[in-house]
C-alpha atoms as a PDB file:
ATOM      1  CA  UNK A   1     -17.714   2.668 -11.242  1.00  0.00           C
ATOM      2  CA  UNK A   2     -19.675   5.509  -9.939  1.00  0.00           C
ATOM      3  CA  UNK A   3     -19.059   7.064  -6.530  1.00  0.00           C
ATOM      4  CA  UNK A   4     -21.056   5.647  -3.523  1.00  0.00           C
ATOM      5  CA  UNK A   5     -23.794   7.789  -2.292  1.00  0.00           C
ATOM      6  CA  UNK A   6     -23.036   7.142   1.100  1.00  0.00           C
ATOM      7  CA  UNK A   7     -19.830   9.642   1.709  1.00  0.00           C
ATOM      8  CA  UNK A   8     -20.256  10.055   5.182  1.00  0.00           C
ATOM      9  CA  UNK A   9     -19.442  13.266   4.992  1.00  0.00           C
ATOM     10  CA  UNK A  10     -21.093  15.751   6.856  1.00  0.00           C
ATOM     11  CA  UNK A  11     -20.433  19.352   4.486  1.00  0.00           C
ATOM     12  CA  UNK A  12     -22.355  20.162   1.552  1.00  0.00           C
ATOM     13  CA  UNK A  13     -22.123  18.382  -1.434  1.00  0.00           C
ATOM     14  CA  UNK A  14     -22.392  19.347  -5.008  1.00  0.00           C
ATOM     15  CA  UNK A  15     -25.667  19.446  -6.362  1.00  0.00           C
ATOM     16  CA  UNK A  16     -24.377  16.777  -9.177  1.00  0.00           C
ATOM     17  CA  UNK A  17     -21.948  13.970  -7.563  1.00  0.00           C
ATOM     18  CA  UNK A  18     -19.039  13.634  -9.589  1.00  0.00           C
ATOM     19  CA  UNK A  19     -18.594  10.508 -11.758  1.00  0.00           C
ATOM     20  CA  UNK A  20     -15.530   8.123 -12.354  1.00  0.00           C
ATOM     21  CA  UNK A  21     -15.151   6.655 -14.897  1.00  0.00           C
ATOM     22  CA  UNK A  22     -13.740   2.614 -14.761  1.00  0.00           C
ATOM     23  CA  UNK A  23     -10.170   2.331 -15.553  1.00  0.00           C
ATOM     24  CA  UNK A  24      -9.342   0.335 -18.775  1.00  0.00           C
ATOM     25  CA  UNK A  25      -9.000  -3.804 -17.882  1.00  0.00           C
ATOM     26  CA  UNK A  26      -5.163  -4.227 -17.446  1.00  0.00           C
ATOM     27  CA  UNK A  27      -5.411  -7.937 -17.369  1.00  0.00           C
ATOM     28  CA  UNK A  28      -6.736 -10.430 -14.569  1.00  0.00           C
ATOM     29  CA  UNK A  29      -6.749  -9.391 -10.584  1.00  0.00           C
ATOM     30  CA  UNK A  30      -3.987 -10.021  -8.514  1.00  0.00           C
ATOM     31  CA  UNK A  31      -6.030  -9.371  -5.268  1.00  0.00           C
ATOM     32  CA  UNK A  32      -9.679  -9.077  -4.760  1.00  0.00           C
ATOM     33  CA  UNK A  33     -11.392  -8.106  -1.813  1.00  0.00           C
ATOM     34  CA  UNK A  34     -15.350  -9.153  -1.464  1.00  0.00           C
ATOM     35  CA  UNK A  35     -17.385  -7.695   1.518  1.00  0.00           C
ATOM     36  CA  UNK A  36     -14.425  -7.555   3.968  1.00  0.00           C
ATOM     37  CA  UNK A  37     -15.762  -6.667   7.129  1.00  0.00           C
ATOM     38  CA  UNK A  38     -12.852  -5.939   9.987  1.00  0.00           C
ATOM     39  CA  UNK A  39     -12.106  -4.291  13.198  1.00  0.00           C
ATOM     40  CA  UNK A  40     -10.621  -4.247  16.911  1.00  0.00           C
ATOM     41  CA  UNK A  41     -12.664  -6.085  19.459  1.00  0.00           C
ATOM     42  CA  UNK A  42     -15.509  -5.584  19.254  1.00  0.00           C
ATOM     43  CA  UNK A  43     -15.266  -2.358  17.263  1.00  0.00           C
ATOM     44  CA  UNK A  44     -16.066  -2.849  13.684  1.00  0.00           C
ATOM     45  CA  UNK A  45     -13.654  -0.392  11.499  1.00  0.00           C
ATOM     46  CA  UNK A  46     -14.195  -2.002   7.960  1.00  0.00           C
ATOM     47  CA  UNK A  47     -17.513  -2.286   6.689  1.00  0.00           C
ATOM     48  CA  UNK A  48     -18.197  -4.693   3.341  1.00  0.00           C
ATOM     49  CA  UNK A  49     -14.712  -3.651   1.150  1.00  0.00           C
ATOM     50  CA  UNK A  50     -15.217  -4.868  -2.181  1.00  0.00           C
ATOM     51  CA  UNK A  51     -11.755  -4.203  -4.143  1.00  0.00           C
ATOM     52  CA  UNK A  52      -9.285  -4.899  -7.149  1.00  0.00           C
ATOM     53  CA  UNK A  53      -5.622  -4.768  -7.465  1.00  0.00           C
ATOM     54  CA  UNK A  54      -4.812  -6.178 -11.190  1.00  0.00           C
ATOM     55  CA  UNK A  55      -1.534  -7.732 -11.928  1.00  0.00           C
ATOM     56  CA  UNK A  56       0.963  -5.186 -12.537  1.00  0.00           C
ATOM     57  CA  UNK A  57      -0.462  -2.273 -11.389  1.00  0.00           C
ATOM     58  CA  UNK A  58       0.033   0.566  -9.055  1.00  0.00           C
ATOM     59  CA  UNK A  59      -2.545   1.053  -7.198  1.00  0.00           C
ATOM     60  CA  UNK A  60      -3.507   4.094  -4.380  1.00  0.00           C
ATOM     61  CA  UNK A  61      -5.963   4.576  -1.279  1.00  0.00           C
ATOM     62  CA  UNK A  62      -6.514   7.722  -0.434  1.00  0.00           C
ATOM     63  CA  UNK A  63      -8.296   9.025   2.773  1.00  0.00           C
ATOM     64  CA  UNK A  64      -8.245  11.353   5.703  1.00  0.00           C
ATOM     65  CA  UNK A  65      -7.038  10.011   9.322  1.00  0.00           C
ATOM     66  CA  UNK A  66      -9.637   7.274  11.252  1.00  0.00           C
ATOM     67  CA  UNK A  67     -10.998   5.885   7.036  1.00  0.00           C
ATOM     68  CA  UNK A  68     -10.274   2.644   7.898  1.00  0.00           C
ATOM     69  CA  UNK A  69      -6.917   2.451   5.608  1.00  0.00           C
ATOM     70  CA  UNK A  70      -4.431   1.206   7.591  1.00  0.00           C
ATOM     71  CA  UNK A  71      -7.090  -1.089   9.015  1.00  0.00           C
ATOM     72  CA  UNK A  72      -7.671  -2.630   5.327  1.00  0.00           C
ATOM     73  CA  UNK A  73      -3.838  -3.257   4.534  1.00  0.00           C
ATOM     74  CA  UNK A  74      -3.280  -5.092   7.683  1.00  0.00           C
ATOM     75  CA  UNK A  75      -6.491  -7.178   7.114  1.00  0.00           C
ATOM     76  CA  UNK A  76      -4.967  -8.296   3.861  1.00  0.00           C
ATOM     77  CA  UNK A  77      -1.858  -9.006   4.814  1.00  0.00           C
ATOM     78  CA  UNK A  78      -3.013 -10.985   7.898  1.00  0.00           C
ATOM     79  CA  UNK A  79      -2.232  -9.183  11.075  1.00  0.00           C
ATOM     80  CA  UNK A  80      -5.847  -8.414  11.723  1.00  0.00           C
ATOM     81  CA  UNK A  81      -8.697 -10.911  11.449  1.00  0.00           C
ATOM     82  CA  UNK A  82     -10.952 -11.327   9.035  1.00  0.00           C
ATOM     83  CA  UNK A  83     -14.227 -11.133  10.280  1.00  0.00           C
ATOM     84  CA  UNK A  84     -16.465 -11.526   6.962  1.00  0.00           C
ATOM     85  CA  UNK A  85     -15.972 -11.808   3.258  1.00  0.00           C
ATOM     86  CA  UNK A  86     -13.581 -13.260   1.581  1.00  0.00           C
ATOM     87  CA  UNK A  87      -9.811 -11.982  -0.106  1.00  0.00           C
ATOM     88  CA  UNK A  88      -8.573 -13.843  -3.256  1.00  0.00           C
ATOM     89  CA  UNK A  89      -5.018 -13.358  -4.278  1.00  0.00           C
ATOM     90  CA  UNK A  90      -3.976 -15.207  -7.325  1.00  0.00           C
ATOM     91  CA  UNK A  91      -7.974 -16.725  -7.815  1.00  0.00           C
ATOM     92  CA  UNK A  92      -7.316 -18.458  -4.424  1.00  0.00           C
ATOM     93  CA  UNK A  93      -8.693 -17.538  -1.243  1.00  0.00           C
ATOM     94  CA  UNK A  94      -6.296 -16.792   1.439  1.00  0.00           C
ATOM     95  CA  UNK A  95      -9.102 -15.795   4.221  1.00  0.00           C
ATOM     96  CA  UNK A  96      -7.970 -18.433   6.469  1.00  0.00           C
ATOM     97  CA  UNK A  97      -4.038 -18.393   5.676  1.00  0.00           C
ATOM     98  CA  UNK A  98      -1.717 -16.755   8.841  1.00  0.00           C
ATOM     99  CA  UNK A  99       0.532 -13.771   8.052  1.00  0.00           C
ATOM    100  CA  UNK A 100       4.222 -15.490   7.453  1.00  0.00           C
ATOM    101  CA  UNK A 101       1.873 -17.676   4.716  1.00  0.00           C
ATOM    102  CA  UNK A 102       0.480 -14.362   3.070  1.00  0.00           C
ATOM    103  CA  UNK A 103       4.155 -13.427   2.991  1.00  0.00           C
ATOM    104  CA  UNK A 104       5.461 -16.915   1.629  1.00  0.00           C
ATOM    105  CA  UNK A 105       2.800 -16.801  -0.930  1.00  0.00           C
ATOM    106  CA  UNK A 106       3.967 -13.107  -1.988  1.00  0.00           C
ATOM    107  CA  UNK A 107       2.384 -10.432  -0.313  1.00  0.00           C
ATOM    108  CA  UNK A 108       4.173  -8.258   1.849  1.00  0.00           C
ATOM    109  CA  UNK A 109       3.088  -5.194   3.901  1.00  0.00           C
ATOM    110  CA  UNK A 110       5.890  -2.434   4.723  1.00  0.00           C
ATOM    111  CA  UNK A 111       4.165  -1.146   7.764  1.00  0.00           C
ATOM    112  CA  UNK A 112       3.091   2.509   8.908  1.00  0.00           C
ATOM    113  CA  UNK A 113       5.661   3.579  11.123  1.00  0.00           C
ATOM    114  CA  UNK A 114       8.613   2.391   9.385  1.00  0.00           C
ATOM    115  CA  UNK A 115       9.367  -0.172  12.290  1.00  0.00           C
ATOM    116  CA  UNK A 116      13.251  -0.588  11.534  1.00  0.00           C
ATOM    117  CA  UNK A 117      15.188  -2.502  13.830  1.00  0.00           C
ATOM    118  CA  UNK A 118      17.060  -0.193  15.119  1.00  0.00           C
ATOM    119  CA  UNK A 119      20.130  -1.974  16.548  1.00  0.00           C
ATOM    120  CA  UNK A 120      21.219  -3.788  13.757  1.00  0.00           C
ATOM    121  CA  UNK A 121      22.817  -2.508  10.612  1.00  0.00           C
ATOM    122  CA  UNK A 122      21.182  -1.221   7.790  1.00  0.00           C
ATOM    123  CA  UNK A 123      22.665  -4.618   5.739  1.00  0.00           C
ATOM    124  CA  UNK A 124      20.745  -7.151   8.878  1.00  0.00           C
ATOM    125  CA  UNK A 125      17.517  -5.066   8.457  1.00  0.00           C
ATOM    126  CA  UNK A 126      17.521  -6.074   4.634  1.00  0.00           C
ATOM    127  CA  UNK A 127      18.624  -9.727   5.319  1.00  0.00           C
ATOM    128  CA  UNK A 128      16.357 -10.672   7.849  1.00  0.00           C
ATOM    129  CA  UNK A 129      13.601  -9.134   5.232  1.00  0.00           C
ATOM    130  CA  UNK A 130      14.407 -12.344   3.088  1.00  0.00           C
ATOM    131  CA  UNK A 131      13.202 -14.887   6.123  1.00  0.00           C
ATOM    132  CA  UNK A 132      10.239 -16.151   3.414  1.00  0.00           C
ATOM    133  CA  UNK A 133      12.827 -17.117   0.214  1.00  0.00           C
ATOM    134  CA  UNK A 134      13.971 -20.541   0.460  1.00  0.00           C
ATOM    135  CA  UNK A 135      15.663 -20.704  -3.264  1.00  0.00           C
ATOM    136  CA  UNK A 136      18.899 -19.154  -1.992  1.00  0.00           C
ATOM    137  CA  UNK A 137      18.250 -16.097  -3.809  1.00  0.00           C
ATOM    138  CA  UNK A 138      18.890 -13.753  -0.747  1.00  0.00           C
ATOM    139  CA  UNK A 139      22.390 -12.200  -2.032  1.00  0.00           C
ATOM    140  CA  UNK A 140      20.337 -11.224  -5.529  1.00  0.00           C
ATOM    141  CA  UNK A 141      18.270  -9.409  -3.984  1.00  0.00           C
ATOM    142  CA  UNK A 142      20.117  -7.639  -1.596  1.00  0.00           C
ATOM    143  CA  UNK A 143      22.364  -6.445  -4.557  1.00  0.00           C
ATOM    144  CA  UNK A 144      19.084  -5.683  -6.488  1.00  0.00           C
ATOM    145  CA  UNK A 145      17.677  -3.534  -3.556  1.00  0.00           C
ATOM    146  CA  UNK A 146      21.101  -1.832  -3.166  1.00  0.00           C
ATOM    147  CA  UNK A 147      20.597  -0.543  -6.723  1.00  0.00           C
ATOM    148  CA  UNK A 148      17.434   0.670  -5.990  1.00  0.00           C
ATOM    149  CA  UNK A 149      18.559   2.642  -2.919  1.00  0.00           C
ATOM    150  CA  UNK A 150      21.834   3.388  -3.795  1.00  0.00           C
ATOM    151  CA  UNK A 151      22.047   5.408   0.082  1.00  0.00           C
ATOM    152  CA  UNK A 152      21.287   2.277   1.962  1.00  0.00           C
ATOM    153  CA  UNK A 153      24.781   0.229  -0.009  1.00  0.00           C
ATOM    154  CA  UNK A 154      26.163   3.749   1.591  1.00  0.00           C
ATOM    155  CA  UNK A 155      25.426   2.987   4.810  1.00  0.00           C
ATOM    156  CA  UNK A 156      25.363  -0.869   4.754  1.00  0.00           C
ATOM    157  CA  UNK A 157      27.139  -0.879   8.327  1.00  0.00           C
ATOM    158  CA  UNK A 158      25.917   1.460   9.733  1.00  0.00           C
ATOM    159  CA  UNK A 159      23.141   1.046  12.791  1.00  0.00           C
ATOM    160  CA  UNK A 160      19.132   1.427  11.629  1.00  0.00           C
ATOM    161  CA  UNK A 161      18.882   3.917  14.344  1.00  0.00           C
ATOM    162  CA  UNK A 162      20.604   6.514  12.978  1.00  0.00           C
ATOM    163  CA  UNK A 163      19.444   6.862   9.961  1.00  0.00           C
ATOM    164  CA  UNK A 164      17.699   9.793   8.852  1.00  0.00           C
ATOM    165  CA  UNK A 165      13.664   9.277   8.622  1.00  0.00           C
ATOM    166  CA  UNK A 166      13.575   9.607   4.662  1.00  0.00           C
ATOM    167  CA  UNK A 167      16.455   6.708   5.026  1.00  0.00           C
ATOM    168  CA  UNK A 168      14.607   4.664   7.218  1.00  0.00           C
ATOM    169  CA  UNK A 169      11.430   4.566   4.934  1.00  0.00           C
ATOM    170  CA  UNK A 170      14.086   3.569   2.270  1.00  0.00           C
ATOM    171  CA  UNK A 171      14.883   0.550   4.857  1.00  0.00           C
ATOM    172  CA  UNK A 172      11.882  -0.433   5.548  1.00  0.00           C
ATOM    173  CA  UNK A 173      10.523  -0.359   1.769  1.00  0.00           C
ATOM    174  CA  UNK A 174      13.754  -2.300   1.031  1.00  0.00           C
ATOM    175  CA  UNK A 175      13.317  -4.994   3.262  1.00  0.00           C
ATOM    176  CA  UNK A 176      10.379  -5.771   2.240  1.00  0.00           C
ATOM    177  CA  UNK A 177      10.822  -5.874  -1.434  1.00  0.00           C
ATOM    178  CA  UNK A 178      13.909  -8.701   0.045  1.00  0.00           C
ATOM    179  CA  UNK A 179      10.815 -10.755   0.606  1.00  0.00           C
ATOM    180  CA  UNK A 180      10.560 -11.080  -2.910  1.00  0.00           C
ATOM    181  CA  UNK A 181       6.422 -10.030  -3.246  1.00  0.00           C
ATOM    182  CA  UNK A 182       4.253  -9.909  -5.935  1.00  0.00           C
ATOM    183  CA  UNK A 183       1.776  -7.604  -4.213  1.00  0.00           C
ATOM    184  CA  UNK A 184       3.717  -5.119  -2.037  1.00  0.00           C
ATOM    185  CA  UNK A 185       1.475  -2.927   0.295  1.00  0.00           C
ATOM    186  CA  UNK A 186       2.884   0.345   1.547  1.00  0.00           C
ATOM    187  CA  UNK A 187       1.171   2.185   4.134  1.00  0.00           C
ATOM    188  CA  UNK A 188       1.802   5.553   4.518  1.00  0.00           C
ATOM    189  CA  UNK A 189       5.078   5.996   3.051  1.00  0.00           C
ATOM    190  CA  UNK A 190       5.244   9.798   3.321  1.00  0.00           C
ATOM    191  CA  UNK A 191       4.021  10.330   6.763  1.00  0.00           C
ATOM    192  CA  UNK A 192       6.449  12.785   8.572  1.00  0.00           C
ATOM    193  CA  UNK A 193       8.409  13.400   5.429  1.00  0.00           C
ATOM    194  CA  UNK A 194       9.762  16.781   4.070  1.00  0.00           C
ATOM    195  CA  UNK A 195       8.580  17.904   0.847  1.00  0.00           C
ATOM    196  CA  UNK A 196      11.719  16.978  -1.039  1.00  0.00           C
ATOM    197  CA  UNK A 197      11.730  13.765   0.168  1.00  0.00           C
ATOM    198  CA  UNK A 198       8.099  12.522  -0.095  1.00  0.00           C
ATOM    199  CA  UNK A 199       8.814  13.702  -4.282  1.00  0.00           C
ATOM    200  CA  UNK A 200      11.911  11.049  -4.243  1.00  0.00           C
ATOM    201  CA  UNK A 201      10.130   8.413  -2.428  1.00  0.00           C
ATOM    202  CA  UNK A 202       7.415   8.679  -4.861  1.00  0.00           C
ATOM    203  CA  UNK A 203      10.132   8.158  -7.610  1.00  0.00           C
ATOM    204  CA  UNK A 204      11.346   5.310  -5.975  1.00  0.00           C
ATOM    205  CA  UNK A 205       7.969   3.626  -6.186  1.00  0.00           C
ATOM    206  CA  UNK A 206       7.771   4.310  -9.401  1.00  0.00           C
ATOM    207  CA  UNK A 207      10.967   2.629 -10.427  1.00  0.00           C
ATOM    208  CA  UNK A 208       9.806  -0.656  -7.714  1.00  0.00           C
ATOM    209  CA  UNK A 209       6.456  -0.447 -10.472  1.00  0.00           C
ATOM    210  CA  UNK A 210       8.482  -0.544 -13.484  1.00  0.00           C
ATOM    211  CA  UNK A 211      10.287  -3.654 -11.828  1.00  0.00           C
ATOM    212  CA  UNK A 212       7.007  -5.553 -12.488  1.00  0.00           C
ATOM    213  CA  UNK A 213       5.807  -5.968  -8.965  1.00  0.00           C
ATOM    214  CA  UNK A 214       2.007  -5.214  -7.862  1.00  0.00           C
ATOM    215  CA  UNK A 215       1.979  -2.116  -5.644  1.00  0.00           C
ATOM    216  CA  UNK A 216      -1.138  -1.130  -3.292  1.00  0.00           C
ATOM    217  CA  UNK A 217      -0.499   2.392  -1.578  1.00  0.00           C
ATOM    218  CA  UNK A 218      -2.189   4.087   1.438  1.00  0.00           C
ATOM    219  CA  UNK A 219      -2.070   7.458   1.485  1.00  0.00           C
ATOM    220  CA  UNK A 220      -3.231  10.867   2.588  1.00  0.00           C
ATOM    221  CA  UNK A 221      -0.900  12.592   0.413  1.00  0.00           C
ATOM    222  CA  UNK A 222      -2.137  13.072  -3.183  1.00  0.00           C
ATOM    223  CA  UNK A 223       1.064  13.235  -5.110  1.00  0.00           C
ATOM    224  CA  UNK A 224       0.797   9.376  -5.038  1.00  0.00           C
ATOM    225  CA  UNK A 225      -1.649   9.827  -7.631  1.00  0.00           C
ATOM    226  CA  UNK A 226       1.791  10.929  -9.941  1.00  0.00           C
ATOM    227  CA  UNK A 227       2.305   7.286  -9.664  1.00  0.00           C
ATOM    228  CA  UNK A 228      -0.588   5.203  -9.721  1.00  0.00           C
ATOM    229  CA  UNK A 229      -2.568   3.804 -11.660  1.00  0.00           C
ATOM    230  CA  UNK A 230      -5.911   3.923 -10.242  1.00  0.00           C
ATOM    231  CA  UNK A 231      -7.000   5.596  -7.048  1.00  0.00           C
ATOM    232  CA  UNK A 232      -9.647   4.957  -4.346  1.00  0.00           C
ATOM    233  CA  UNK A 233     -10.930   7.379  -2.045  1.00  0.00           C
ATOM    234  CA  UNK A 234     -12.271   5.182   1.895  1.00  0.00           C
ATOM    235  CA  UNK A 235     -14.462   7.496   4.299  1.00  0.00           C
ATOM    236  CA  UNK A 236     -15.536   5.374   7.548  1.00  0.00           C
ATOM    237  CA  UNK A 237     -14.504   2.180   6.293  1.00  0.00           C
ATOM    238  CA  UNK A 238     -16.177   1.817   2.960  1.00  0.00           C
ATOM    239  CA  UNK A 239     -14.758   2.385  -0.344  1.00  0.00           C
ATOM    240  CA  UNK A 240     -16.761   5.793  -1.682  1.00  0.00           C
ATOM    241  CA  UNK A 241     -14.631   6.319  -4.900  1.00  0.00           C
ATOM    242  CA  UNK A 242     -13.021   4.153  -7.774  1.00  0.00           C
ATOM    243  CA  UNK A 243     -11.429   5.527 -10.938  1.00  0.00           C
ATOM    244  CA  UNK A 244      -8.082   6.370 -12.557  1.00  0.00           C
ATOM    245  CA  UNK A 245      -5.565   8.573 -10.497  1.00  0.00           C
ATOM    246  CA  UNK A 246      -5.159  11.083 -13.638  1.00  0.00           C
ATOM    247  CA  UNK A 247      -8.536  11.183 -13.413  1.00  0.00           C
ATOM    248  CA  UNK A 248      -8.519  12.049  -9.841  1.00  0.00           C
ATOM    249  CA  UNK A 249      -5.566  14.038  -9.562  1.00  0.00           C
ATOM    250  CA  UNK A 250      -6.840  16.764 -12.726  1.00  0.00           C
ATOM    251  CA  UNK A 251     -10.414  16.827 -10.887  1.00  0.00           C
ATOM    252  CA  UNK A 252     -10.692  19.684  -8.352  1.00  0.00           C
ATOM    253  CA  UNK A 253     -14.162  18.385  -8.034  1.00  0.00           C
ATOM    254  CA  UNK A 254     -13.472  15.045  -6.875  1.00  0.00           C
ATOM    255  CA  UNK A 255     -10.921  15.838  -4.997  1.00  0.00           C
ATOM    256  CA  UNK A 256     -13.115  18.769  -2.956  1.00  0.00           C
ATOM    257  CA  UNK A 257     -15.908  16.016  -2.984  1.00  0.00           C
ATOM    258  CA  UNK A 258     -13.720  13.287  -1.067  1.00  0.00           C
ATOM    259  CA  UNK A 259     -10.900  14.583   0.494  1.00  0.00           C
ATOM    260  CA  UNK A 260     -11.897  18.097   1.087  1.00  0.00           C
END
C-alpha cells in the first residue's frame, strides 16, 4: 500500500513520495476498520479509517499530537461513538456492541493516562481487571501477569498511588491483559517515561506478543517500531502510511516524510 497523497502536511515534500511496500499476509484479520468516521460533538476528528490488525500481530500507530490516535483506539474499543463505517473483529461487526461487550468479546483498551486506581492495592487493581472472565480463571491470570511483571508480585500490597510512573504503566498494562483479550490496544504507553524505562516497557510488549495475543499500539515514540510488526503513520485523522515497521524504522525518508 502506497502512501496517501493527502499528508496534510504543510512543509515541503520530496520531489518523489516514498513508497511502502505491503507487509507479507500473516493469516486472516483480527480487526478491520472500513471508513470509520468519529469525533466529539459535533467536531469530526476521524475521517474514513480503513485498517487491519491480523491475528497475532503487533501492530503500531504512529503520529504527532491532535492525529486523531487516541481518538481511533477509543472508537474501537467503544467509548466513543461510531458515527460511520463499520469495525469487524473476528468477521463480525461489533459497530453497534457497548464497551463492557467489546471487552467480553476480547478487546481491551489500556488507556492513555494510565488511570490506576489509586487507593487500592496494586493486587485489587489487577483483580478488578478480570470483571469480563466468567470461567473462574481469575487466580491464573493474576499468577500469569505476576510473571510478566515480576515488580508488581513485589508490591502486591502496596497502594496504586505510590507507585512509581514506569510501575503504574506496568499496572495498568497488567490489568488489562487480566481481562483476558485477544486484541489488546495500548495507547501511549511511553508518554512521560524516562529513557530507560520506555526501552523495558517496549520489552515487556514484546514478551505480551510472544504470549500470542493481538497487540495495536499508539505511539509518538518510534522505538515501538523495535517491536512491531507493521506500522501506520495518521496525520488529521486519516491513515497516510501503511507498511512494515523495519521498513519504517531503517527509512530516514519516511520517517522525515511523516513524522518530521
Amino acid at each position: 500500500m502506497t502512501p496517501s497523497a493527502r499528508s496534510g502536511r504543510t512543509r515541503r515534500k520530496p520531489s518523489r513520495r516514498p513508497k511502502a511496500t505491503r507487509p507479507r499476509d500473516r493469516g486472516p484479520a483480527l480487526l478491520e476498520l472500513r471508513g470509520v468516521r468519529s469525533g466529539y460533538g459535533t467536531l469530526p476528528v476521524l475521517h474514513g479509517i480503513d485498517l487491519d490488525v491480523r491475528k497475532g500481530e503487533t501492530a503500531v500507530i504512529l503520529g504527532l499530537n491532535g492525529a486523531g490516535k487516541s481518538t481511533l483506539m477509543h472508537t474501537i474499543a467503544g467509548t466513543i461513538a461510531l458515527w460511520e463505517g463499520d469495525i469487524r473483529y473476528a468477521q463480525e461487526s461489533i459497530s453497534g456492541l457497548t464497551a463492557p461487550q467489546r471487552v467480553s468479546r476480547g478487546i481491551c483498551l489500556v488507556p492513555e493516562g494510565r488511570r490506576v486506581f489509586a487507593d487500592l492495592t496494586v493486587q485489587r487493581n489487577l483483580e478488578l481487571g478480570a470483571w469480563a472472565r466468567r470461567d473462574g480463571s481469575a487466580g491464573e491470570a493474576l499468577e500469569e501477569v505476576y510473571n510478566l511483571f515480576p515488580r508488581l508480585q513485589e508490591r502486591r500490597t502496596q497502594m496504586a498511588g505510590t507507585l512509581s510512573g514506569g510501575e503504574q504503566q506496568m499496572l495498568a498494562i497488567g490489568r488489562g491483559l487480566m481481562s483476558g483479550p485477544r486484541l489488546l490496544c495500548i495507547d501511549e504507553a511511553s508518554l512521560g517515561l524516562a529513557p530507560l524505562l520506555v526501552r523495558q516497557l517496549f520489552e515487556l510488549v514484546g514478551r505480551i506478543a510472544r504470549t500470542g495475543v493481538t497487540l495495536l499500539l499508539v505511539e509518538q515514540n518510534i522505538h515501538a517500531l523495535e517491536v512491531a510488526d507493521r506500522a501506520f503513520i495518521m496525520q488529521k485523522g486519516s491513515i497516510v502510511y501503511e507498511g512494515t515497521a523495519d521498513e519504517l524504522r531503517k527509512s530516514d525518508e519516511l520517517r522525515h516524510a511523516y513524522l518530521g
